[in-house]
Protein backbone atom coordinates (compact mmCIF):
# COMPACT_ATOMS: atom_id res chain seq x y z
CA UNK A 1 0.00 0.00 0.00
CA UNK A 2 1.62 3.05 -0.80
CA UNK A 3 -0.14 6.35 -0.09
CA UNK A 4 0.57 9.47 -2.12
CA UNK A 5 0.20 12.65 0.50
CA UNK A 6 -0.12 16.29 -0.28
CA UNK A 7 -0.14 19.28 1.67
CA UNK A 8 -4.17 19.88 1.69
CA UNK A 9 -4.29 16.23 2.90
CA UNK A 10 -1.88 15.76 5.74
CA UNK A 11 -3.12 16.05 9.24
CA UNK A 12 -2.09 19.33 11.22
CA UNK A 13 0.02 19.32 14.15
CA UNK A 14 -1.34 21.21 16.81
CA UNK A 15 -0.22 23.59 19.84
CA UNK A 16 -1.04 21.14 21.98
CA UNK A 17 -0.23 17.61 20.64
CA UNK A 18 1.81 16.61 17.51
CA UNK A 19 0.44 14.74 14.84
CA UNK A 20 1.93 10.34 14.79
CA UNK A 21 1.49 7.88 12.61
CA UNK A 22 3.16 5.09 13.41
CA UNK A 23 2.33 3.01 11.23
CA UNK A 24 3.16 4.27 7.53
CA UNK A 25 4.25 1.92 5.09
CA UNK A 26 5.67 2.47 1.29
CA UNK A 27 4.37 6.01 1.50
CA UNK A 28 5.10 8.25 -1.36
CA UNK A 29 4.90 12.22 -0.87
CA UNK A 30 4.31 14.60 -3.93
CA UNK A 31 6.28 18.04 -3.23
CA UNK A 32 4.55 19.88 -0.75
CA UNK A 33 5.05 22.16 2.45
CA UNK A 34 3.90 22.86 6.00
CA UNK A 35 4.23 24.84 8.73
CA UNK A 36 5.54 22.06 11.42
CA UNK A 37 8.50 20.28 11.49
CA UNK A 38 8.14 16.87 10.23
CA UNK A 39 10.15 14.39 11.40
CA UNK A 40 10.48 10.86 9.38
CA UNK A 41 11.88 7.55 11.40
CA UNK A 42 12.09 4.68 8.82
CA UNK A 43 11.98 1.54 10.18
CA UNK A 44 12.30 -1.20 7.78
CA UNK A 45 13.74 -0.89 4.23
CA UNK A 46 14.51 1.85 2.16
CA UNK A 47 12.98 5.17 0.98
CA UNK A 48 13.92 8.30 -0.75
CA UNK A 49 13.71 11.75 0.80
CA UNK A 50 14.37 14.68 -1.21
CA UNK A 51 14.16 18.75 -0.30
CA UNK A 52 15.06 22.15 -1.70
CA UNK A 53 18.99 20.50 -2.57
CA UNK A 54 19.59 17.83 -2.82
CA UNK A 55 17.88 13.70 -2.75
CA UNK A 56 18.57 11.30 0.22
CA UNK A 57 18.89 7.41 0.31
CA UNK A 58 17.70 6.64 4.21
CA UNK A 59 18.06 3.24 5.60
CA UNK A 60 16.48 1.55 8.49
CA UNK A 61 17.12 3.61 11.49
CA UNK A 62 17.60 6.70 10.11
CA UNK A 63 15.87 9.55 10.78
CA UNK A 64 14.58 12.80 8.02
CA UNK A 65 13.57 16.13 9.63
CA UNK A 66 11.94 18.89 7.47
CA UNK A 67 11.76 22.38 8.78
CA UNK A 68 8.56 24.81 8.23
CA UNK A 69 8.19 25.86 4.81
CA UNK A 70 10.93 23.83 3.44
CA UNK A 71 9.54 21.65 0.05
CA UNK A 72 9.76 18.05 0.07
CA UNK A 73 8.81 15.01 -0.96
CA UNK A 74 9.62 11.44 -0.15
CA UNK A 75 9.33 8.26 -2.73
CA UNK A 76 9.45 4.54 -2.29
CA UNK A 77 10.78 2.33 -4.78
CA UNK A 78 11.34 -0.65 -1.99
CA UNK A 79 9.05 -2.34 0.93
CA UNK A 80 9.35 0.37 4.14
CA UNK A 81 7.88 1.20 7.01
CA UNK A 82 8.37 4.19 8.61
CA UNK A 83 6.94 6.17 11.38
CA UNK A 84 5.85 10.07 10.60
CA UNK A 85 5.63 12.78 13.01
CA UNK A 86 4.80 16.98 12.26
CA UNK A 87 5.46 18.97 15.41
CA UNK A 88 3.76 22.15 15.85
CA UNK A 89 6.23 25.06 16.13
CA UNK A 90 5.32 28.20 18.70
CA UNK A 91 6.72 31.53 18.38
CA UNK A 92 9.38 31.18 20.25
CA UNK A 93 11.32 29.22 17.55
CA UNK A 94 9.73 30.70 14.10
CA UNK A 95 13.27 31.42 13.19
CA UNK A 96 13.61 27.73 12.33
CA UNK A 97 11.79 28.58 8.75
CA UNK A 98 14.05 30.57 7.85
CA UNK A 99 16.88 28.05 8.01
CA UNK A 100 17.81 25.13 6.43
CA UNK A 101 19.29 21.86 7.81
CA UNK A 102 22.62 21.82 6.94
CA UNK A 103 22.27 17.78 6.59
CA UNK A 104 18.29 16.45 6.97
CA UNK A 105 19.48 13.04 8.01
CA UNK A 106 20.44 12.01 11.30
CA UNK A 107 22.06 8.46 10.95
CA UNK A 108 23.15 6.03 14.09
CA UNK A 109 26.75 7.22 15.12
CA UNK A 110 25.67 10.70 14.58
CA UNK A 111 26.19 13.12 18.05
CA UNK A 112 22.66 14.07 17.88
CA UNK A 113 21.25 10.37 17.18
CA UNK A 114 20.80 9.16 20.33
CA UNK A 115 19.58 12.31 22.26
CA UNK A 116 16.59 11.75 19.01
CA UNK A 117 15.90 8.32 19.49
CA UNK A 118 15.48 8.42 23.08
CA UNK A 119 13.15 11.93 22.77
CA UNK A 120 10.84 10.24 20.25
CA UNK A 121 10.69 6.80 21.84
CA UNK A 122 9.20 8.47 24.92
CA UNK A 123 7.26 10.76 22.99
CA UNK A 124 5.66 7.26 21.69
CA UNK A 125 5.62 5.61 25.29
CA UNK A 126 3.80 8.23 26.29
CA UNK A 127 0.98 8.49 23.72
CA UNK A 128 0.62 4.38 23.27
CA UNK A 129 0.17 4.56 27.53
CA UNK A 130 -1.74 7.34 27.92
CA UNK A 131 -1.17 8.09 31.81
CA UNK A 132 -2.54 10.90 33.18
CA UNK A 133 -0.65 13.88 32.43
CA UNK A 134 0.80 12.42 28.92
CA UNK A 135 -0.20 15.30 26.95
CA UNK A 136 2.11 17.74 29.04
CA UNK A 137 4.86 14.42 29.22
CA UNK A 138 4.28 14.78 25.42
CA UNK A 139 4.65 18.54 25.19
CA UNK A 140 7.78 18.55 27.05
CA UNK A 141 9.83 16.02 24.43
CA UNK A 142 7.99 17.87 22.00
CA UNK A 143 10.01 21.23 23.47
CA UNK A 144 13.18 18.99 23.76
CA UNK A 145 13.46 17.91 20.50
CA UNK A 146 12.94 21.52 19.36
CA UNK A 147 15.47 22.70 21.44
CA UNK A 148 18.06 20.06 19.76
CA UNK A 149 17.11 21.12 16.42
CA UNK A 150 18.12 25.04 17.32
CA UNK A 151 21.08 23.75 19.23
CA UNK A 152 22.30 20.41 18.04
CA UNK A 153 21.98 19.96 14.67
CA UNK A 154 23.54 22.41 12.49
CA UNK A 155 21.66 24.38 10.29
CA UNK A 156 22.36 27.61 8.23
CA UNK A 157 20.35 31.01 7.35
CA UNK A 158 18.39 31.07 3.81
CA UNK A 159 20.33 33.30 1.76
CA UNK A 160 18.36 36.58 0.22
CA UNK A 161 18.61 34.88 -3.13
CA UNK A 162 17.72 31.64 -2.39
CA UNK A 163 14.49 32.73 -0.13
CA UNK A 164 13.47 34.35 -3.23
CA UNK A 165 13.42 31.13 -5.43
CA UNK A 166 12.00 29.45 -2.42
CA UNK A 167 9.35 31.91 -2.20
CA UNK A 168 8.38 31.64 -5.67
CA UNK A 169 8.22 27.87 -6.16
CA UNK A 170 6.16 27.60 -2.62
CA UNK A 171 3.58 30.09 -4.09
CA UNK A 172 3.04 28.33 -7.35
CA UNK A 173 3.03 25.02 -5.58
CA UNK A 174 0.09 26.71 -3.22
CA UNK A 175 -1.63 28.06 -6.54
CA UNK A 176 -1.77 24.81 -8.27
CA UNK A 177 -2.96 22.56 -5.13
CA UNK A 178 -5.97 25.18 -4.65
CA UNK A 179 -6.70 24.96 -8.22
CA UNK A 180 -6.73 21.17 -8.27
CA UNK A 181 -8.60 20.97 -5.11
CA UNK A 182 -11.14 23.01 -6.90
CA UNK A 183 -11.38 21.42 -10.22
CA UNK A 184 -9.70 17.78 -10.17
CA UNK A 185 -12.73 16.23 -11.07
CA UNK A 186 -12.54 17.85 -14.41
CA UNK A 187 -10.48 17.90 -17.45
CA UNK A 188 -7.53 19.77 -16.64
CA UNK A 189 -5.16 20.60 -19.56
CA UNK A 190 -1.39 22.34 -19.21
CA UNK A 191 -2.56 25.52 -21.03
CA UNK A 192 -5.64 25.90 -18.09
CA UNK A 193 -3.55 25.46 -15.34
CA UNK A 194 -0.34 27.72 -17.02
CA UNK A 195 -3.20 30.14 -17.47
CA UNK A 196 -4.46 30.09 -13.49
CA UNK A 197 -0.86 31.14 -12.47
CA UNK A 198 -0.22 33.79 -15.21
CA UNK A 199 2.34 32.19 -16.96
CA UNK A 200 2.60 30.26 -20.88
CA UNK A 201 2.47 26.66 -20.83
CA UNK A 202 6.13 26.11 -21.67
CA UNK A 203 7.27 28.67 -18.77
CA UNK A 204 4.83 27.03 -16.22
CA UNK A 205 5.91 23.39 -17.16
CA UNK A 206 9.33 24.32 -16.50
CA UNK A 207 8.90 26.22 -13.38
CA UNK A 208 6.49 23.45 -11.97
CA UNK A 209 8.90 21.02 -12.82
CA UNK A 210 12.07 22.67 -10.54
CA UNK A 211 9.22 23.49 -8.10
CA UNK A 212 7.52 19.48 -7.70
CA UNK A 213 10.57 17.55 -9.34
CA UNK A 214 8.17 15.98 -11.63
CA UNK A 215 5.59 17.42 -14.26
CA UNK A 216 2.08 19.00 -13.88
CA UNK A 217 0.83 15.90 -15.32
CA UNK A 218 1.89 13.13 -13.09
CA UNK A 219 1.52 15.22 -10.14
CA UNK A 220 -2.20 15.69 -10.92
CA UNK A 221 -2.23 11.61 -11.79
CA UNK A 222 -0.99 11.46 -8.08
CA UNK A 223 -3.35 14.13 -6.83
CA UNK A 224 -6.38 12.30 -8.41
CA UNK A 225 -4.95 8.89 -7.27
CA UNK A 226 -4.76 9.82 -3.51
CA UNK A 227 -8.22 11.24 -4.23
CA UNK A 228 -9.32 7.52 -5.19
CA UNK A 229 -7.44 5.77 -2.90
CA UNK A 230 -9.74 8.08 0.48
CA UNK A 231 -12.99 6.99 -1.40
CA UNK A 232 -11.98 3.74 -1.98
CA UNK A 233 -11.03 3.20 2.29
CA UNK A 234 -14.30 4.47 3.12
CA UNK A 235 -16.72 4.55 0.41
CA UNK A 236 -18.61 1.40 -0.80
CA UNK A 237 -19.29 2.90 -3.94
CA UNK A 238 -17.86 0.91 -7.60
CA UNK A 239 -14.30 1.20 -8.44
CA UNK A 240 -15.64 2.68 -11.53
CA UNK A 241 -17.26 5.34 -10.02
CA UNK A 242 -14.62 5.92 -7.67
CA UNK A 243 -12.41 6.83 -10.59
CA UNK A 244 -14.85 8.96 -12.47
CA UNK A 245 -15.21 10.91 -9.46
CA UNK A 246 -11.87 11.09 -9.00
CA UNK A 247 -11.33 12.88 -12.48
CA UNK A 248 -10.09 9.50 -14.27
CA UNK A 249 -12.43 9.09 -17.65
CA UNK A 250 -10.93 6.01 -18.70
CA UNK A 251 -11.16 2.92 -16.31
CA UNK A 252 -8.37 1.04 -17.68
CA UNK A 253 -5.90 3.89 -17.32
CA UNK A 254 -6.94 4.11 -13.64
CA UNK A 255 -6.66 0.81 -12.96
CA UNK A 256 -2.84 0.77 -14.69
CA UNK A 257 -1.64 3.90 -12.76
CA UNK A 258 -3.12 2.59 -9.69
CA UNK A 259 -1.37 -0.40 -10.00
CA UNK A 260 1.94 1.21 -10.76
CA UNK A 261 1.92 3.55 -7.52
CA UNK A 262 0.29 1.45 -5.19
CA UNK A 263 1.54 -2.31 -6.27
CA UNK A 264 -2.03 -3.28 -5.88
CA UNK A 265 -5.44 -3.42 -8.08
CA UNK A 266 -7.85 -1.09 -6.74
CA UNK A 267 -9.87 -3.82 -4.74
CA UNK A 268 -7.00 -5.50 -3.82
CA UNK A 269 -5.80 -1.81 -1.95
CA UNK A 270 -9.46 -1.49 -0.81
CA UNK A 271 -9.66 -5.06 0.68
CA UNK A 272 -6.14 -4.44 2.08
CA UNK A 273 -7.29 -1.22 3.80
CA UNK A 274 -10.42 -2.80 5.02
CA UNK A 275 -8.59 -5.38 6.96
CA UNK A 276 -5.98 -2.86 8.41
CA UNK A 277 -8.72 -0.68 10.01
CA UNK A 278 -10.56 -4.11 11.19
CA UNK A 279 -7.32 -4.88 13.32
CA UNK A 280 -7.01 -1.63 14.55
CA UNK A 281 -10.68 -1.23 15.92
CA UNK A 282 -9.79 -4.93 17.58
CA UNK A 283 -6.44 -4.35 18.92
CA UNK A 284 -8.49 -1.07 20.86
């Protein structure tokens, strides 16, 4: 099962309790941005992480951390698991978005490793326990791990130049995901969406493409995949309607792209999903 995630879909973070899932597997992201930190913990297999520079291989046991604002994505091309975390960031450290990481992956036998695996396993004893007072046990790690980031791990100011580029490809990113949120349902051709940002279909294809590190039309294949995927978790409704409603007018070339970014036919994902929540309400 491999999930493809963007920015309008992933849960929030809030002030008072950071968002976990602990239980991704094969996940693929699309480029998109937040306002937490996000914090990625693989562990089994393989993934790759990419951000504003440069493309990461992470192994079991590593961990990823994002900063606010910062573009990424993430893509699978072996079995993984990993766990996902996005920590709400208060005021007091808003400087972190306008850094960068100097290196987003924190391997074992780096200094800063095992001060990170120790904060996040409690952070994760506390929420599977749930004793009384876990949200401000929670909270505290959650301040911790902060701190190590703006301490720790070193990092370096945006440069003017650079926060301009940033700036531009996080706006256009922004523009296109409230467009397709709008309209994905429909036809959507180059020259329509080119036309929504202001720009000619050549310039926008190339400026989407530095922006999402792919092209406007296989990240609105993903976007209308992912789309599919929710209906077809919780919706009872025919695979074939699923797709129409998804924006897909041809059944076969759903079923084929489906295939190709989730390794599964549609029902097989759906029966798959079915049987995941089933454990989960059991396990409760």
């Amino acid at each position: 099962m491999k999930p493809i995630l963007f920015e309008s879909d992933i849960n929030p973070a809030t002030a008072e309790y950071p968002f976990i899932n602990k239980a991704s597997r094969n996940i693929t992201y699309a480029a998109h941005f937040h306002r937490e930190v996000e914090l990625l913990f693989v562990t089994e297999g393989s993934l790759l992480a990419s951000n504003e520079t440069e493309t990461l291989l992470l192994q079991k046991g590593d961990f990823c951390l994002f900063l606010p604002g910062e573009i990424h994505s993430m893509r699978t091309e072996t079995e993984n698991c990993e766990l996902l975390m996005k920590l709400y960031v208060p005021q007091s450290c808003k400087s972190l978005a306008e850094r960068r990481l100097c290196c987003s992956r924190i391997s074992p036998g780096d200094c800063a490793y095992p001060a990170l695996r120790e904060i996040i396993a409690t952070i994760l004893k506390e929420d599977a326990e749930r004793q009384p007072g876990y949200q401000a046990a929670v909270a505290l790690e959650t301040a911790k791990l902060l701190l190590l980031l703006l301490r720790e791990l070193k990092s370096a100011p945006i440069l003017p130049e650079e926060r301009t580029r940033l700036r531009n490809a996080s706006a256009l990113l922004e523009t296109v995901l409230a467009y397709l949120s709008a309209h994905y349902r429909e036809e959507i051709t180059l020259e329509q969406i080119a036309s929504c940002c202001g720009y000619s279909k050549y310039y926008f294809a190339h400026q989407f493409q530095k922006a999402a590190s792919m092209s406007f039309m296989d990240y609105l294949a993903l976007y209308r995949l992912e789309k599919a995927a929710a209906a077809l978790s919780f919706s009872s409704d025919r695979i074939i309607d699923i797709a129409y409603e998804a924006g897909f007018r041809n059944i076969r070339s759903f079923n084929r792209l489906f295939q190709k970014y989730f390794h599964l036919t549609p029902s097989a994902y759906r029966t798959q999903v079915h049987h995941t929540q089933a454990e989960r309400s059991l396990s409760r």
